[in-house]
PDB file of N, CA and C in Angstrom:
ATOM      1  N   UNK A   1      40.801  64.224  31.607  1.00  0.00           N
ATOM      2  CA  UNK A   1      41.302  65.590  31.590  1.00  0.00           C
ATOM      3  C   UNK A   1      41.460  66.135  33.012  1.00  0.00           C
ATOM      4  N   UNK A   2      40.633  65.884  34.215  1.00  0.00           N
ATOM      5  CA  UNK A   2      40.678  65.968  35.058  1.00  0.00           C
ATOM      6  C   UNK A   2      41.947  65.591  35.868  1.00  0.00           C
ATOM      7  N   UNK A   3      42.483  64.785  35.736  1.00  0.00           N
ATOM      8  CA  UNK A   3      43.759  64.328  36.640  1.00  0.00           C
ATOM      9  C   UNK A   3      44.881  65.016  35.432  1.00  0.00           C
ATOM     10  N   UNK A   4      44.703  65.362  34.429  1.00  0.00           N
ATOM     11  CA  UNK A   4      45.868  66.471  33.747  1.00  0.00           C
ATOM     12  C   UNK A   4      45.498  67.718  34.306  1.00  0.00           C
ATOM     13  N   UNK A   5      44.640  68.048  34.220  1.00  0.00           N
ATOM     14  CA  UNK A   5      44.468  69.797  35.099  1.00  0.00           C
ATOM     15  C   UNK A   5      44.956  70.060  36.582  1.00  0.00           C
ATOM     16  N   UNK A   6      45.060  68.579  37.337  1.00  0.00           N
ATOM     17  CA  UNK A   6      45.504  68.355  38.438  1.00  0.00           C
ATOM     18  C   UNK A   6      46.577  68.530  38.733  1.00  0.00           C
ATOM     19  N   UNK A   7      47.634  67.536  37.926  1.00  0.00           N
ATOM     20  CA  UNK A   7      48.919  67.366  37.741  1.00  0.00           C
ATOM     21  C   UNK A   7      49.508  68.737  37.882  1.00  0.00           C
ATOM     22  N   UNK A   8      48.839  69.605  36.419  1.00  0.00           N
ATOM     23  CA  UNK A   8      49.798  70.676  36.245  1.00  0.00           C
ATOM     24  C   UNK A   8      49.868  71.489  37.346  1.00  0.00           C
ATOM     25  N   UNK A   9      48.518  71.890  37.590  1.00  0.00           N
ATOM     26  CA  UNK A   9      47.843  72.923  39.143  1.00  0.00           C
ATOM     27  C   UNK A   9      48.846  72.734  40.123  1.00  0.00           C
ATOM     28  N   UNK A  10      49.104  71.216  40.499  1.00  0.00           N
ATOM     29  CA  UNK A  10      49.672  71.430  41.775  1.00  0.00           C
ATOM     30  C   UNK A  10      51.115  71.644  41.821  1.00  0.00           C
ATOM     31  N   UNK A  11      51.866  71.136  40.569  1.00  0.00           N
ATOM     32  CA  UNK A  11      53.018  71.417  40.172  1.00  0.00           C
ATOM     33  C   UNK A  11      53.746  72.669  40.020  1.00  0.00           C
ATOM     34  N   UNK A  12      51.939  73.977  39.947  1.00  0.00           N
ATOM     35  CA  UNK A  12      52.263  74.837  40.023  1.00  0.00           C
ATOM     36  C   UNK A  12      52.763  75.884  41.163  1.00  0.00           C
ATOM     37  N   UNK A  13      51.766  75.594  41.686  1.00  0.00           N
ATOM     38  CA  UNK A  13      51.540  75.893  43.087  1.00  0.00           C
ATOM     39  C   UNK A  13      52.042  75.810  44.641  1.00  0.00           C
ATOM     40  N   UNK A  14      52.057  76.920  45.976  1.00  0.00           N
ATOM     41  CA  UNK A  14      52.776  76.381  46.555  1.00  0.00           C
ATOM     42  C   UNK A  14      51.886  75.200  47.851  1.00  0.00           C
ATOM     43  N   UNK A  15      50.429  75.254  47.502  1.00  0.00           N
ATOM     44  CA  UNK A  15      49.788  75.016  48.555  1.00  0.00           C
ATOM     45  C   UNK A  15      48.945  73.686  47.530  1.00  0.00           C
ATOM     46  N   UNK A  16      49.324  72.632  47.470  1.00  0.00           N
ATOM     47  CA  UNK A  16      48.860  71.456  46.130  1.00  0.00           C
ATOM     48  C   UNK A  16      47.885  71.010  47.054  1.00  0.00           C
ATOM     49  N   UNK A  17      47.872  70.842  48.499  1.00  0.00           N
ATOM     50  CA  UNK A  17      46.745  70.428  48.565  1.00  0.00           C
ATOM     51  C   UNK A  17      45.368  71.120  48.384  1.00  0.00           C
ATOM     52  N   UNK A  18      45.226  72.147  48.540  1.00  0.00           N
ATOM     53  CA  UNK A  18      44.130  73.123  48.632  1.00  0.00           C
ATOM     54  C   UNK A  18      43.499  72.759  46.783  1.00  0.00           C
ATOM     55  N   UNK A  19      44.572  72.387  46.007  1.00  0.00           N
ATOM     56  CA  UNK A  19      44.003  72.412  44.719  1.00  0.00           C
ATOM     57  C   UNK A  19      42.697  70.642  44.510  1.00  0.00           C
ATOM     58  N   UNK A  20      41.612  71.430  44.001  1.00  0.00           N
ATOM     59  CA  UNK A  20      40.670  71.020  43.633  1.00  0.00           C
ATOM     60  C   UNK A  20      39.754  71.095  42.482  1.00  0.00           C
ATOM     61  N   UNK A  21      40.188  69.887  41.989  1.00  0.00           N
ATOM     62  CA  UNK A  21      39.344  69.946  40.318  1.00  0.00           C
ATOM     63  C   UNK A  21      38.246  69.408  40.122  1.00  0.00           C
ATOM     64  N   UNK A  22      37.092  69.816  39.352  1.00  0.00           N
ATOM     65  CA  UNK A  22      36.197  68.998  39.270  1.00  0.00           C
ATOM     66  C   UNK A  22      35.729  68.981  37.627  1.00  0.00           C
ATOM     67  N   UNK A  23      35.037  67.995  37.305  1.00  0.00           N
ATOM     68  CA  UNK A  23      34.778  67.522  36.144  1.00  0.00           C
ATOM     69  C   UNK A  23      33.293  67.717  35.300  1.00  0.00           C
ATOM     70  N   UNK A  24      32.844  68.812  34.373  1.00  0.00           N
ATOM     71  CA  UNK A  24      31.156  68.351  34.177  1.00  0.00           C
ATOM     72  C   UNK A  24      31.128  67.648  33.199  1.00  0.00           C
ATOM     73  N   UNK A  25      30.610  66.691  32.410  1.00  0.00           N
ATOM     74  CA  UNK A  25      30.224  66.843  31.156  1.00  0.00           C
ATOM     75  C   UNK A  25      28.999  66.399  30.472  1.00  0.00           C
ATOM     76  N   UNK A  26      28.959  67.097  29.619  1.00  0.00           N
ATOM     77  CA  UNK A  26      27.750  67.960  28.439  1.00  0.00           C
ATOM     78  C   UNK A  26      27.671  67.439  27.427  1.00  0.00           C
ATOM     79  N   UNK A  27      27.463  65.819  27.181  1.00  0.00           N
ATOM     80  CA  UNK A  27      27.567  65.238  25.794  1.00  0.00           C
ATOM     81  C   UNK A  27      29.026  64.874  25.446  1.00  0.00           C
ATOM     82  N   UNK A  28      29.376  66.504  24.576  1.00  0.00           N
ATOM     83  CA  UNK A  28      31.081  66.195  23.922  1.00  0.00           C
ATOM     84  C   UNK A  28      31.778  67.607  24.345  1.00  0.00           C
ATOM     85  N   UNK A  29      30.931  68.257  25.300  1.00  0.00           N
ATOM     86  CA  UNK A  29      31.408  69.085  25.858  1.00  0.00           C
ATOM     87  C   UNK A  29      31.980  68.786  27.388  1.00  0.00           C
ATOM     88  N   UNK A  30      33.076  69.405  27.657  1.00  0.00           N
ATOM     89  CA  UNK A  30      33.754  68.549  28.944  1.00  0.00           C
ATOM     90  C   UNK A  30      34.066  70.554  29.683  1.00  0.00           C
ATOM     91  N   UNK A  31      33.570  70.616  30.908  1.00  0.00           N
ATOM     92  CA  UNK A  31      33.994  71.537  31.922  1.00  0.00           C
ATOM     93  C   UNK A  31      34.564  71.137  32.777  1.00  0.00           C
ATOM     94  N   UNK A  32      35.990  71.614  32.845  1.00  0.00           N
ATOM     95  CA  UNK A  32      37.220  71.291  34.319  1.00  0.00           C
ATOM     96  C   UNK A  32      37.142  72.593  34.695  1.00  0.00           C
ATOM     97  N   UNK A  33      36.992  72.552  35.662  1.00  0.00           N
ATOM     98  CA  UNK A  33      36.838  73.830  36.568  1.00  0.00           C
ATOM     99  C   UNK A  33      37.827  73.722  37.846  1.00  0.00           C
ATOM    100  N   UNK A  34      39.121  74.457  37.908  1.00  0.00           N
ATOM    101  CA  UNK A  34      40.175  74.500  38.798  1.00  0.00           C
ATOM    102  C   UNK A  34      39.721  75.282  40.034  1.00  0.00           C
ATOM    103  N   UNK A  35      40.224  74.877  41.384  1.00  0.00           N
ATOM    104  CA  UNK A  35      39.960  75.430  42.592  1.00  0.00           C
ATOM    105  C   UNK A  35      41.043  75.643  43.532  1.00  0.00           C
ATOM    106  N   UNK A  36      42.171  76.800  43.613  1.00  0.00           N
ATOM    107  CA  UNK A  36      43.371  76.718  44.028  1.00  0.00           C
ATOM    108  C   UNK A  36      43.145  77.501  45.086  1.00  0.00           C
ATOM    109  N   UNK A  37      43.984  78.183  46.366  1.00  0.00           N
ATOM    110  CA  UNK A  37      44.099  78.935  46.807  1.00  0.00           C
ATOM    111  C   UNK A  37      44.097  80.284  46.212  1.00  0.00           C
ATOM    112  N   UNK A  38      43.757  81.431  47.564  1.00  0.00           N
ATOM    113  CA  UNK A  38      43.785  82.049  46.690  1.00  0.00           C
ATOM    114  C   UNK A  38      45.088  82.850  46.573  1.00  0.00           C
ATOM    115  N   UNK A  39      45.736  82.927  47.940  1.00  0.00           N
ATOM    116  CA  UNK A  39      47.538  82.817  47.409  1.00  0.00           C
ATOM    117  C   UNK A  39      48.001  82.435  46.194  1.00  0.00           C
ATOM    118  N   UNK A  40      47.153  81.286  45.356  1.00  0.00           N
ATOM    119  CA  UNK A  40      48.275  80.969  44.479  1.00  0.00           C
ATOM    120  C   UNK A  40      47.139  80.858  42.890  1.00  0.00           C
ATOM    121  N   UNK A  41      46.391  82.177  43.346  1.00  0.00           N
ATOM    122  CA  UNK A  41      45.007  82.540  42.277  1.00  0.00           C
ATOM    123  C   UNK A  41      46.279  83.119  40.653  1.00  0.00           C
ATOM    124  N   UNK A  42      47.456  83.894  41.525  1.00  0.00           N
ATOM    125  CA  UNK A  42      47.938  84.525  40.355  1.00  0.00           C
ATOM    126  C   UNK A  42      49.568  83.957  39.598  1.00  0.00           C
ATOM    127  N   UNK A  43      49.736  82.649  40.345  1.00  0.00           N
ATOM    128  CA  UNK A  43      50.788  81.297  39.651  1.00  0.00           C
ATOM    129  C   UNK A  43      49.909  80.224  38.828  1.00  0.00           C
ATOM    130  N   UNK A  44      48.660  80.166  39.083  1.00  0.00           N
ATOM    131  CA  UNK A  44      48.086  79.613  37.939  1.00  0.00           C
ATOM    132  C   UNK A  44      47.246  80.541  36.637  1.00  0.00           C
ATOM    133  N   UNK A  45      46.916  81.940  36.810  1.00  0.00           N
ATOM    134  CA  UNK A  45      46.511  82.560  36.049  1.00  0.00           C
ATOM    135  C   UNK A  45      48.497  82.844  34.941  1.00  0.00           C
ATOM    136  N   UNK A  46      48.970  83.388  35.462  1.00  0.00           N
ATOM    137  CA  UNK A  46      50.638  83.818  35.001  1.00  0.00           C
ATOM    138  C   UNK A  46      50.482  85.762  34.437  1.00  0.00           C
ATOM    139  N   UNK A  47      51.335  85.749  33.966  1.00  0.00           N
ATOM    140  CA  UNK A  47      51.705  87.418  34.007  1.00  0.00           C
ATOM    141  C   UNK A  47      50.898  87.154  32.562  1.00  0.00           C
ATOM    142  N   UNK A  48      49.551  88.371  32.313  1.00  0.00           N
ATOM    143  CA  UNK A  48      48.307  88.515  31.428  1.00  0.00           C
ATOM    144  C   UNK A  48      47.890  87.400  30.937  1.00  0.00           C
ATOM    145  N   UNK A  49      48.173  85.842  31.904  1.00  0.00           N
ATOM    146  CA  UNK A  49      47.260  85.273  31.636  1.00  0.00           C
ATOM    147  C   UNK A  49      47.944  84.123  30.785  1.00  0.00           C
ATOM    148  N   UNK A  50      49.307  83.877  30.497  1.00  0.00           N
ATOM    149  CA  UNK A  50      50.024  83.124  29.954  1.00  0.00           C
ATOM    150  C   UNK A  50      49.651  81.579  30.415  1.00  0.00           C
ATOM    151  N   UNK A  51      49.933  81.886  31.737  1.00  0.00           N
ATOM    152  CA  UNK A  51      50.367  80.091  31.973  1.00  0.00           C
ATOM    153  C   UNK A  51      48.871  79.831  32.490  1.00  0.00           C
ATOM    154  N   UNK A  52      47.335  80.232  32.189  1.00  0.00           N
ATOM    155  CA  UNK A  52      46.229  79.682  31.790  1.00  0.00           C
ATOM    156  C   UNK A  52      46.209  79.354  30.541  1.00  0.00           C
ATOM    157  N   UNK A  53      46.451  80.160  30.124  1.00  0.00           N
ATOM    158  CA  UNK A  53      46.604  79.923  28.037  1.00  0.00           C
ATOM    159  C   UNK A  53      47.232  78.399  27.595  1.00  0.00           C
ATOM    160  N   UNK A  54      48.755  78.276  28.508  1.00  0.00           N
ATOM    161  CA  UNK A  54      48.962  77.509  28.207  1.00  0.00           C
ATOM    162  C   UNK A  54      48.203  75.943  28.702  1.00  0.00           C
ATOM    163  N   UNK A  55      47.570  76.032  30.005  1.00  0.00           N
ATOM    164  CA  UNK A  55      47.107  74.974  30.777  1.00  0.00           C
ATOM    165  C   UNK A  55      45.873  74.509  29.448  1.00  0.00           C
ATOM    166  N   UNK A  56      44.936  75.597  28.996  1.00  0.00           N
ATOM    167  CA  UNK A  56      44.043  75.255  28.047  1.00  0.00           C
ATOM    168  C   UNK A  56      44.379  74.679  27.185  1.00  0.00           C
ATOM    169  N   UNK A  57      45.837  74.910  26.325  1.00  0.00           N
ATOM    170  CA  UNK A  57      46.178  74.536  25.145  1.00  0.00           C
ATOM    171  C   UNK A  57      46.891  73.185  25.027  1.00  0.00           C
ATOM    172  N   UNK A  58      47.087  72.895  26.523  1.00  0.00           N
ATOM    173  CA  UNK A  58      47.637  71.655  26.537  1.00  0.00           C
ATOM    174  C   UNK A  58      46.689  70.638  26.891  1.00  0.00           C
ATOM    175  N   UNK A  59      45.301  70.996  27.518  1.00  0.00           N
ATOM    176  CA  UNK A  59      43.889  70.186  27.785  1.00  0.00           C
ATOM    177  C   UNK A  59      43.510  70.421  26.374  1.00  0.00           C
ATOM    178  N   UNK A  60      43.423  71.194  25.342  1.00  0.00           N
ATOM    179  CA  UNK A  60      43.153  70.954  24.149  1.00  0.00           C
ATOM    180  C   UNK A  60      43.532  69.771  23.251  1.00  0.00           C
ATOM    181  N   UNK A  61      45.060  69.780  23.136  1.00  0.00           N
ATOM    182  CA  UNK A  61      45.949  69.196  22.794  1.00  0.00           C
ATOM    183  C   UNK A  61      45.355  67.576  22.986  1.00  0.00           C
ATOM    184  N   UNK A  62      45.204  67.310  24.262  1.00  0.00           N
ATOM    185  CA  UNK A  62      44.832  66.442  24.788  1.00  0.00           C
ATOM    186  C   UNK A  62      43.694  65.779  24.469  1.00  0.00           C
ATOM    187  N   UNK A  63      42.777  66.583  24.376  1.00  0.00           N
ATOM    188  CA  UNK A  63      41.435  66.162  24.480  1.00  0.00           C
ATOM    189  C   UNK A  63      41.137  66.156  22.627  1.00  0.00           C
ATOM    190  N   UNK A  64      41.890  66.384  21.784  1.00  0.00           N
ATOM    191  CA  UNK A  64      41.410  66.532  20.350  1.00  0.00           C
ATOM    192  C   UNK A  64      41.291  64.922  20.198  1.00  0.00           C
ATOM    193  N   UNK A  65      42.143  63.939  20.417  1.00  0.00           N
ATOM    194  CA  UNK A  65      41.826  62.739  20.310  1.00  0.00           C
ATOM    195  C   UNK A  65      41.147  61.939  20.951  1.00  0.00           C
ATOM    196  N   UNK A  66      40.299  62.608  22.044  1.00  0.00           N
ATOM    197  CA  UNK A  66      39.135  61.753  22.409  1.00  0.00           C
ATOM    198  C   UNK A  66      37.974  62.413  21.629  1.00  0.00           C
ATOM    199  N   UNK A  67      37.750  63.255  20.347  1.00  0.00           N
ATOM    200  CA  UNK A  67      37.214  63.903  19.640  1.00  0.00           C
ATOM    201  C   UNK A  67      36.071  64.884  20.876  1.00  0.00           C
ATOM    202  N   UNK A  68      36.416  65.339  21.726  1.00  0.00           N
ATOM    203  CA  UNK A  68      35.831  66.231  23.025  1.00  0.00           C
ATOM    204  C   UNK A  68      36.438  67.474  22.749  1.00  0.00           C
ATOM    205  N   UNK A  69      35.342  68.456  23.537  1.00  0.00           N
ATOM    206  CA  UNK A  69      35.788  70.009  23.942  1.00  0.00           C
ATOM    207  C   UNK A  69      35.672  70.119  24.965  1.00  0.00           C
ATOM    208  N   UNK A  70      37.192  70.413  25.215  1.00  0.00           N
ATOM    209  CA  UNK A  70      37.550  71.099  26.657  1.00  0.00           C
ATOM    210  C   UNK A  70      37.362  71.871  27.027  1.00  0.00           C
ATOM    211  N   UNK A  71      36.396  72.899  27.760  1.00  0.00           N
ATOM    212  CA  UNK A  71      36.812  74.030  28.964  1.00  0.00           C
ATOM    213  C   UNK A  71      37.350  74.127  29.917  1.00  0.00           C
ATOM    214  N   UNK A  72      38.356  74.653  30.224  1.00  0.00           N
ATOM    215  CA  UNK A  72      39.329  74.895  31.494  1.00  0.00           C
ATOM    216  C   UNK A  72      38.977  76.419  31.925  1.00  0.00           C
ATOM    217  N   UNK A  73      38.056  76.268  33.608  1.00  0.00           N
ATOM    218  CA  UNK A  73      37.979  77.352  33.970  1.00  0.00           C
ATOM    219  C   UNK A  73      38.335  77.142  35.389  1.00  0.00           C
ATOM    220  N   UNK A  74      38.862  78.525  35.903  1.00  0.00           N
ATOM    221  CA  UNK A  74      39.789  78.843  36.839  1.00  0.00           C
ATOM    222  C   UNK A  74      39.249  79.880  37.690  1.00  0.00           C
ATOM    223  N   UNK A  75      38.559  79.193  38.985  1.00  0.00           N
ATOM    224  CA  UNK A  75      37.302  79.836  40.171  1.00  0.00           C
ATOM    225  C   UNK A  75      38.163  80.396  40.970  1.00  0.00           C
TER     226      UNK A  75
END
């Protein structure tokens, strides 16, 4: 999940290197925790929060067939 939270982040963004992901996990619980600039704090959040919504729903998506729960949080 980690190198998908990556992908999208930097794709988003105008400063990809600054982006930094890291990985916890908790059994079957999985924490990705995104680390972007902070220039580009409000192209990965999106207008009320859209294009986080979507970043989650697509690490969801993802992660239902490794039978895991994803958290995607955004520092």
């Amino acid at each position: 999940m980690k190198e998908l939270v990556e992908v999208i982040a930097k794709a988003l963004v105008d400063h990809p290197d600054e982006v930094v992901v890291t990985e916890k996990e908790n059994g079957r619980n999985v924490t990705v925790e995104l680390h972007v600039a902070p220039a580009d704090m409000g192209k990965v959040i999106g207008k009320q929060g859209r294009i986080a919504k979507a970043i989650r729903s697509v690490v969801k998506a993802a992660s239902s067939k490794d039978n895991k729960h994803v958290d995607v949080e955004i520092v």
